[in-house]
Protein backbone atom coordinates (compact mmCIF):
# COMPACT_ATOMS: atom_id res chain seq x y z
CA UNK A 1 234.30 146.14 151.59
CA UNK A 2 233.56 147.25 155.25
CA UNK A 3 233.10 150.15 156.98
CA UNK A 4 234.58 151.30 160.32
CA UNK A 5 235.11 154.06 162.52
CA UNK A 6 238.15 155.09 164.15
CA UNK A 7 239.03 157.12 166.71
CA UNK A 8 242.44 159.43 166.09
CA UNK A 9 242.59 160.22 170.30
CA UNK A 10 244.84 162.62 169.62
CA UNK A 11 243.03 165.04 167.58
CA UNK A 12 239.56 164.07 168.97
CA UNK A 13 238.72 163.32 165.89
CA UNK A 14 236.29 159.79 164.53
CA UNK A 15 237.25 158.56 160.90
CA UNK A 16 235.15 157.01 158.88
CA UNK A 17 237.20 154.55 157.26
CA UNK A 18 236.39 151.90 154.29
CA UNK A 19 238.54 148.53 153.93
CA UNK A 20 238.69 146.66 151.13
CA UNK A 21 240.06 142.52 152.14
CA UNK A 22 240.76 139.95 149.63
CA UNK A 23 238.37 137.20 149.86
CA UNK A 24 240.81 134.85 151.78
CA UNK A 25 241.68 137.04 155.40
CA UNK A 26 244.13 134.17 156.18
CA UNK A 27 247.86 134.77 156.41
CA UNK A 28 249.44 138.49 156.17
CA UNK A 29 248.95 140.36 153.06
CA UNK A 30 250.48 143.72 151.82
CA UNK A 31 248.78 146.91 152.72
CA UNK A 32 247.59 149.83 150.49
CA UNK A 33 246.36 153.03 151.38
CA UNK A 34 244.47 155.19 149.29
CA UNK A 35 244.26 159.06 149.89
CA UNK A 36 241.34 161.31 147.77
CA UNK A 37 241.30 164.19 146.07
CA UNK A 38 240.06 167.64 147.49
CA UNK A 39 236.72 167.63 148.13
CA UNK A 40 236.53 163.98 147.58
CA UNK A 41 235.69 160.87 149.95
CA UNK A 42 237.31 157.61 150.94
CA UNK A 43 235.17 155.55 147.72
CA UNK A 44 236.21 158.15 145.24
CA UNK A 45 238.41 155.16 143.11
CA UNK A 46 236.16 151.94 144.07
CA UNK A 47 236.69 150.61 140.94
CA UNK A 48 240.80 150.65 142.01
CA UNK A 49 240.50 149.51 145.68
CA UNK A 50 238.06 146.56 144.92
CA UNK A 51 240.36 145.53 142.07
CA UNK A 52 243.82 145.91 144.73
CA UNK A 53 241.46 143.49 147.30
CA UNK A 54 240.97 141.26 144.41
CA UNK A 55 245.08 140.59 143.87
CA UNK A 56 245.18 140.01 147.27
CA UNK A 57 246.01 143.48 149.32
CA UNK A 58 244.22 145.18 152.01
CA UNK A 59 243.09 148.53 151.11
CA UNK A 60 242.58 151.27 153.22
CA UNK A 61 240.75 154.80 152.61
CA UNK A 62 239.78 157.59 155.09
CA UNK A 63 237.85 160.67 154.86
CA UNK A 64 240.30 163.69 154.90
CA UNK A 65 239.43 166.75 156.50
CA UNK A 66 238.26 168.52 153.60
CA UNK A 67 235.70 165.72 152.55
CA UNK A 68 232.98 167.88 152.88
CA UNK A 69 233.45 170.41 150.02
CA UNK A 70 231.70 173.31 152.14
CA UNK A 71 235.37 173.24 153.97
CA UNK A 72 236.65 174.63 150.79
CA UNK A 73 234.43 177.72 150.48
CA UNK A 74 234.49 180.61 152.50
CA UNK A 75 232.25 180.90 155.37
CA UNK A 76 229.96 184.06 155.98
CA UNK A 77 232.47 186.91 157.54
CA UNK A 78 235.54 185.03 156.90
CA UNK A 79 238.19 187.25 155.61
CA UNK A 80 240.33 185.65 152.81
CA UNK A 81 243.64 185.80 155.60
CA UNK A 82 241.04 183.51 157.57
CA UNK A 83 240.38 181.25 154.98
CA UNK A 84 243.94 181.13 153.97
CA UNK A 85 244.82 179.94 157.23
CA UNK A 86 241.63 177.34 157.54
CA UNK A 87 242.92 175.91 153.87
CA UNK A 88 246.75 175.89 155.42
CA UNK A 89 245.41 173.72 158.31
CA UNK A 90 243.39 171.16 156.07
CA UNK A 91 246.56 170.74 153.90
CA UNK A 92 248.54 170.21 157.38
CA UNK A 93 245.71 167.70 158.17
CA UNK A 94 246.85 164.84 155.46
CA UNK A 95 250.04 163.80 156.05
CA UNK A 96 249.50 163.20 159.91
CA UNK A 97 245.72 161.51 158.53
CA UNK A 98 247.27 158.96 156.72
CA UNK A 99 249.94 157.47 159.85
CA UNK A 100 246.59 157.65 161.74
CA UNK A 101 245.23 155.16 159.43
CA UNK A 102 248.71 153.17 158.85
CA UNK A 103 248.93 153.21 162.48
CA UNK A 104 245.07 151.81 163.20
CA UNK A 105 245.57 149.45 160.31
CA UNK A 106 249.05 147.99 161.77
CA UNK A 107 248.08 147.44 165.09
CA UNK A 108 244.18 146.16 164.06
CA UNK A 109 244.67 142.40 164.81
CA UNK A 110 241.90 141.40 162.20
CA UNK A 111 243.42 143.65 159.15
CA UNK A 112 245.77 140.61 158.24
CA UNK A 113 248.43 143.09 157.26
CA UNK A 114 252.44 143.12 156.56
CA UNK A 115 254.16 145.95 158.26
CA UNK A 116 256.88 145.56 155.93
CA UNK A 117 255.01 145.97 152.39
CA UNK A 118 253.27 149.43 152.84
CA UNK A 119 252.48 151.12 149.78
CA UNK A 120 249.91 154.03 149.07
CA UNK A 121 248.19 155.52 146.22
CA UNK A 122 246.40 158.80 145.97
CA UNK A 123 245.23 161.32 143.59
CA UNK A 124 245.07 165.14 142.84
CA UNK A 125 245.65 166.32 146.54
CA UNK A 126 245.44 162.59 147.43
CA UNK A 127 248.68 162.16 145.10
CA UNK A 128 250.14 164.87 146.73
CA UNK A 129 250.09 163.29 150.07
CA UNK A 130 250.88 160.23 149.11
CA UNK A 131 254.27 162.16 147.67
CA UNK A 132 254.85 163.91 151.01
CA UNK A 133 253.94 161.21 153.57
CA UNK A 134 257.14 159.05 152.87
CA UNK A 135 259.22 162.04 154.32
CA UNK A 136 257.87 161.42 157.68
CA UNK A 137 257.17 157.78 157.74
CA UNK A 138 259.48 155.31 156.79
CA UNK A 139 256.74 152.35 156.64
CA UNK A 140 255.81 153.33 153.24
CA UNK A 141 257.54 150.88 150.61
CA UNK A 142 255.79 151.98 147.48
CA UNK A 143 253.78 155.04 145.66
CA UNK A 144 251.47 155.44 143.33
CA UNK A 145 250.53 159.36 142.59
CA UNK A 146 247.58 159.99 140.14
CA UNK A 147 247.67 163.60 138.63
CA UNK A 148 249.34 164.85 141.90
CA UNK A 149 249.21 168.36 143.00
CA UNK A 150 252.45 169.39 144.35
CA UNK A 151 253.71 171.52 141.15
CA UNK A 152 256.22 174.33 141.65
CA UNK A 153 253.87 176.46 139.21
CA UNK A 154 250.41 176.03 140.56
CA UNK A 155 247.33 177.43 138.16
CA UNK A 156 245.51 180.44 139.50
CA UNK A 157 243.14 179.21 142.51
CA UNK A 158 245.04 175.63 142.75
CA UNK A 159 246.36 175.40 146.70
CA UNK A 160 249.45 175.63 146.50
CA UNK A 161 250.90 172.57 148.64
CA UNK A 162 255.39 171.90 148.20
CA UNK A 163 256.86 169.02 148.16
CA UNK A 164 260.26 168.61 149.35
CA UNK A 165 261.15 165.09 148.74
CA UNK A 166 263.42 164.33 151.16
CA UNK A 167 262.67 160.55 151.49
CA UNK A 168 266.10 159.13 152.76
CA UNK A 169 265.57 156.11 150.47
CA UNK A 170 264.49 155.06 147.34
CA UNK A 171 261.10 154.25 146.98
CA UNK A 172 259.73 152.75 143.84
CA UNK A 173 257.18 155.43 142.00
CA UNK A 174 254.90 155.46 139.43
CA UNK A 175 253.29 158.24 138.00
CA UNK A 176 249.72 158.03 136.08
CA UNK A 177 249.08 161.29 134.71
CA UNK A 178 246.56 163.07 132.15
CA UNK A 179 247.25 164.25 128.83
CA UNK A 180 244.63 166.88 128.81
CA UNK A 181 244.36 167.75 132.64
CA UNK A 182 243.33 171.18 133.01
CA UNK A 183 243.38 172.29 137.09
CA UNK A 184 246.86 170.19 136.70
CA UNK A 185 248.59 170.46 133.60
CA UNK A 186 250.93 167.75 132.56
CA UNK A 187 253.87 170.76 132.90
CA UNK A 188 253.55 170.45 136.17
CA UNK A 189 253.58 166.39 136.16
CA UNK A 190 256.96 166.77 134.33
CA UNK A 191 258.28 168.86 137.02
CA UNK A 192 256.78 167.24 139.72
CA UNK A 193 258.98 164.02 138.22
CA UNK A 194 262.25 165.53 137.53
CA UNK A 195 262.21 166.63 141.19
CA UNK A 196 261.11 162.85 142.64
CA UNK A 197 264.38 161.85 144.01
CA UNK A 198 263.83 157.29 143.54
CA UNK A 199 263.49 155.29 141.04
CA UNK A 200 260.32 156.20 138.55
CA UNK A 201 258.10 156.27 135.69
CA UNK A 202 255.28 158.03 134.15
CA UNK A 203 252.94 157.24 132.25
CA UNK A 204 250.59 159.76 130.24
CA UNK A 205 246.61 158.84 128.98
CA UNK A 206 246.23 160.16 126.27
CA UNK A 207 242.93 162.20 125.82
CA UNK A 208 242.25 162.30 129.28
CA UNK A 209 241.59 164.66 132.00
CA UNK A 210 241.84 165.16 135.96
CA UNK A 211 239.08 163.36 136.60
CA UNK A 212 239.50 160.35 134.78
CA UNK A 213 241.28 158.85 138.07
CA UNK A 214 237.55 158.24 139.65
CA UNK A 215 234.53 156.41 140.37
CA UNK A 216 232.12 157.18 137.34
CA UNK A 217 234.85 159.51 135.89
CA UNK A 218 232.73 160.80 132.80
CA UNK A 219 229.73 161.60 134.84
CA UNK A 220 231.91 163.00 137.11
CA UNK A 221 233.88 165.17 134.31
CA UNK A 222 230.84 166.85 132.63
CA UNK A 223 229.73 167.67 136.35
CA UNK A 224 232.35 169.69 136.79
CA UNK A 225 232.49 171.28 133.47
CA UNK A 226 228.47 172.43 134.47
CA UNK A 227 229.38 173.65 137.53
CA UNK A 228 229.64 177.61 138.35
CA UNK A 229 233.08 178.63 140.00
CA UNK A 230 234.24 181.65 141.58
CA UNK A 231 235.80 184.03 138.79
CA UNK A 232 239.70 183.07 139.85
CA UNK A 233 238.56 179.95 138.88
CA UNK A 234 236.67 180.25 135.67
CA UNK A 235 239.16 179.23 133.94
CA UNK A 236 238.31 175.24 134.87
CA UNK A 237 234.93 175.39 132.45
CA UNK A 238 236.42 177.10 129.98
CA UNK A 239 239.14 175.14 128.90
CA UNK A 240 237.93 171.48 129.79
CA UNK A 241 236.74 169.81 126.73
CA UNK A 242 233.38 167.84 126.57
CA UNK A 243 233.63 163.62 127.44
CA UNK A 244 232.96 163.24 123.92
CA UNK A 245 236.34 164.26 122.65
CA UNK A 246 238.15 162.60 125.39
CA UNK A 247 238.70 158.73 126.14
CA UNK A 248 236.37 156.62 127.94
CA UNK A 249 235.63 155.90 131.79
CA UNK A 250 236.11 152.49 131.19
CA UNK A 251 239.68 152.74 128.55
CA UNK A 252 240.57 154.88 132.33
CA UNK A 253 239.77 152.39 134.72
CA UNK A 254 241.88 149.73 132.82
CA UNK A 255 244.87 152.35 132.83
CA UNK A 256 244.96 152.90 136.29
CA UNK A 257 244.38 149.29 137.47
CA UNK A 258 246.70 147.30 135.29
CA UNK A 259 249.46 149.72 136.31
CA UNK A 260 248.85 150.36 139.76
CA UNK A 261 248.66 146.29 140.57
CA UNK A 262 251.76 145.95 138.24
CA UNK A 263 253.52 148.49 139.98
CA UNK A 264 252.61 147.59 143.93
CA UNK A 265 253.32 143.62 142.47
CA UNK A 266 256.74 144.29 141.34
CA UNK A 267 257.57 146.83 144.34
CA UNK A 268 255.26 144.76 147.50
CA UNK A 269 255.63 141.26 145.89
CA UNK A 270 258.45 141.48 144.38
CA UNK A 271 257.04 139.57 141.43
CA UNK A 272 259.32 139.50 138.49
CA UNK A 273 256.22 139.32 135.67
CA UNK A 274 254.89 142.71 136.98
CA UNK A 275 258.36 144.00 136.83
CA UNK A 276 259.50 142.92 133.57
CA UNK A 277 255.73 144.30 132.14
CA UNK A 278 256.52 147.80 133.71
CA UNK A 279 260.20 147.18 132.04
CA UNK A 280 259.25 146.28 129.27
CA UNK A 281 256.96 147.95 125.60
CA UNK A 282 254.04 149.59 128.10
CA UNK A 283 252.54 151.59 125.43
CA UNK A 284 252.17 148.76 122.79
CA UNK A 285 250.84 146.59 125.45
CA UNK A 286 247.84 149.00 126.79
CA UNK A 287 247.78 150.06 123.15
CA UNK A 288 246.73 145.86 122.20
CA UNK A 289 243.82 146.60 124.99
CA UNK A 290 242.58 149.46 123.28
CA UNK A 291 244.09 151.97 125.39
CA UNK A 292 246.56 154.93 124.33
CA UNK A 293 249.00 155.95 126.59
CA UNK A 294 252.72 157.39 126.25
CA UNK A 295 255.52 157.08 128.70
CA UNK A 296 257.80 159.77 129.77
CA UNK A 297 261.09 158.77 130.93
């Protein structure tokens, strides 16, 4: 893993980026990139982009706009229209942040990467870009959305960000989605699938909530559950249920990696064991590694 900057000219603006290489840089390998959630930062799933690099992909991650999670509040004097408008530019922000990075990943001459086996994962509001960036950039090949926002319904307080899914092609998606997710219920996975317009498939943890998709995810889960939110938000504490009743960090991390290497090895690699393992009994299989899942078709 290695850190750069990079300089988006066109919006004045320096990234910090983090790239994860497999160990051999020779040859051209398939690119990933992954987008975080709201509020998050570019090492949000480690555990995911370290394990991608270690199948052989380049992995890419930027900070979004919203990294810092002050962006998200209002500022002294701001008048709700004003903040409105400051949260409508940060979710304009994402799309045109991820070609930035495609685009400084595709032309960097060290990056060892195919142009032609482009896939991205993301989650939350990462999921939901990684949903709408395909409509304006044909390089992506494959996606991966974790709990995506993007629901027709939105909860109370939850930005409400549409997704029109007008790809032009099929590309090859998988969903990973949480049984118990409160900020984004599994209602609005199902209708966030029914309206993705390529081939698909979901597949639900079971006993698991929105932030099992991270770095350190039970830490991170009973973080949030302490923390005080505005009252058109209060809702979030009271309904999540304590790490204790829900699945481990660790039962999580295998979810999310099998599938996501399975997925961007049948789709990128075209390797016919990934596909016939995503074709085939997934729930008995993650079910023999001690992890519960069902799939939605």
């Amino acid at each position: 893993m290695r850190t750069v900057e990079a300089l988006d000219a066109a919006r004045d603006r320096l990234f910090p980026c983090e790239i994860w290489s497999p160990e051999s840089a020779e040859g051209s390998h398939p690119l990933v990139v992954y987008s975080h959630h709201s509020g998050g930062g570019r090492r949000a799933a480690s555990y995911l982009c370290d394990h991608l690099a270690s199948h052989g992909y380049v992995v890419a991650a930027l900070d979004h706009s919203e990294v810092i999670a002050e962006e998200l509040k209002g500022k002294e004097g701001e008048t709700p229209e004003q903040l409105s408008a400051r949260v409508d530019a940060w979710v304009a922000s994402r799309v045109p942040d991820v070609r930035f990075l495609l685009d400084h990943m595709l032309n960097a001459a060290e990056a060892h990467v195919d142009p032609d086996r482009v896939g991205i994962v993301g989650h939350s509001f990462g999921g939901w870009t990684a949903l709408a960036t395909p409509e304006v950039d044909s390089r992506i090949r494959a996606v991966v959305a974790l709990a995506p926002a993007g629901s027709s319904q939105p909860r109370p307080g939850i930005i409400p960000a549409k997704l029109s899914f007008n790809w032009g092609r099929n590309i090859p998606t998988l969903f990973l989605v949480a049984e118990n997710d409160v900020p984004l219920p599994l209602d609005g996975m199902y209708d966030i699938f029914e309206r993705t317009p390529s081939s698909k498939q979901m597949v639900i943890l079971r006993r698991a909530d929105h932030y099992h998709f991270l770095d350190n995810a039970e830490e991170v889960h009973e973080m949030v559950r302490a923390m005080t939110f505005p009252a058109f938000l209060a809702w979030m504490t009271e309904e999540m249920r304590p790490i204790s009743e829900l699945c481990s960090g660790a039962q999580a991390e295998l979810f999310v990696r099998a599938l996501t290497l399975c997925h961007m090895d049948a789709t990128l690699k075209r390797q016919e064991d990934a596909r016939q393992f995503l074709a085939g009994d997934v729930q008995a299989e993650l079910a023999a590694r001690g992890v519960d899942v069902l799939v939605h078709k």
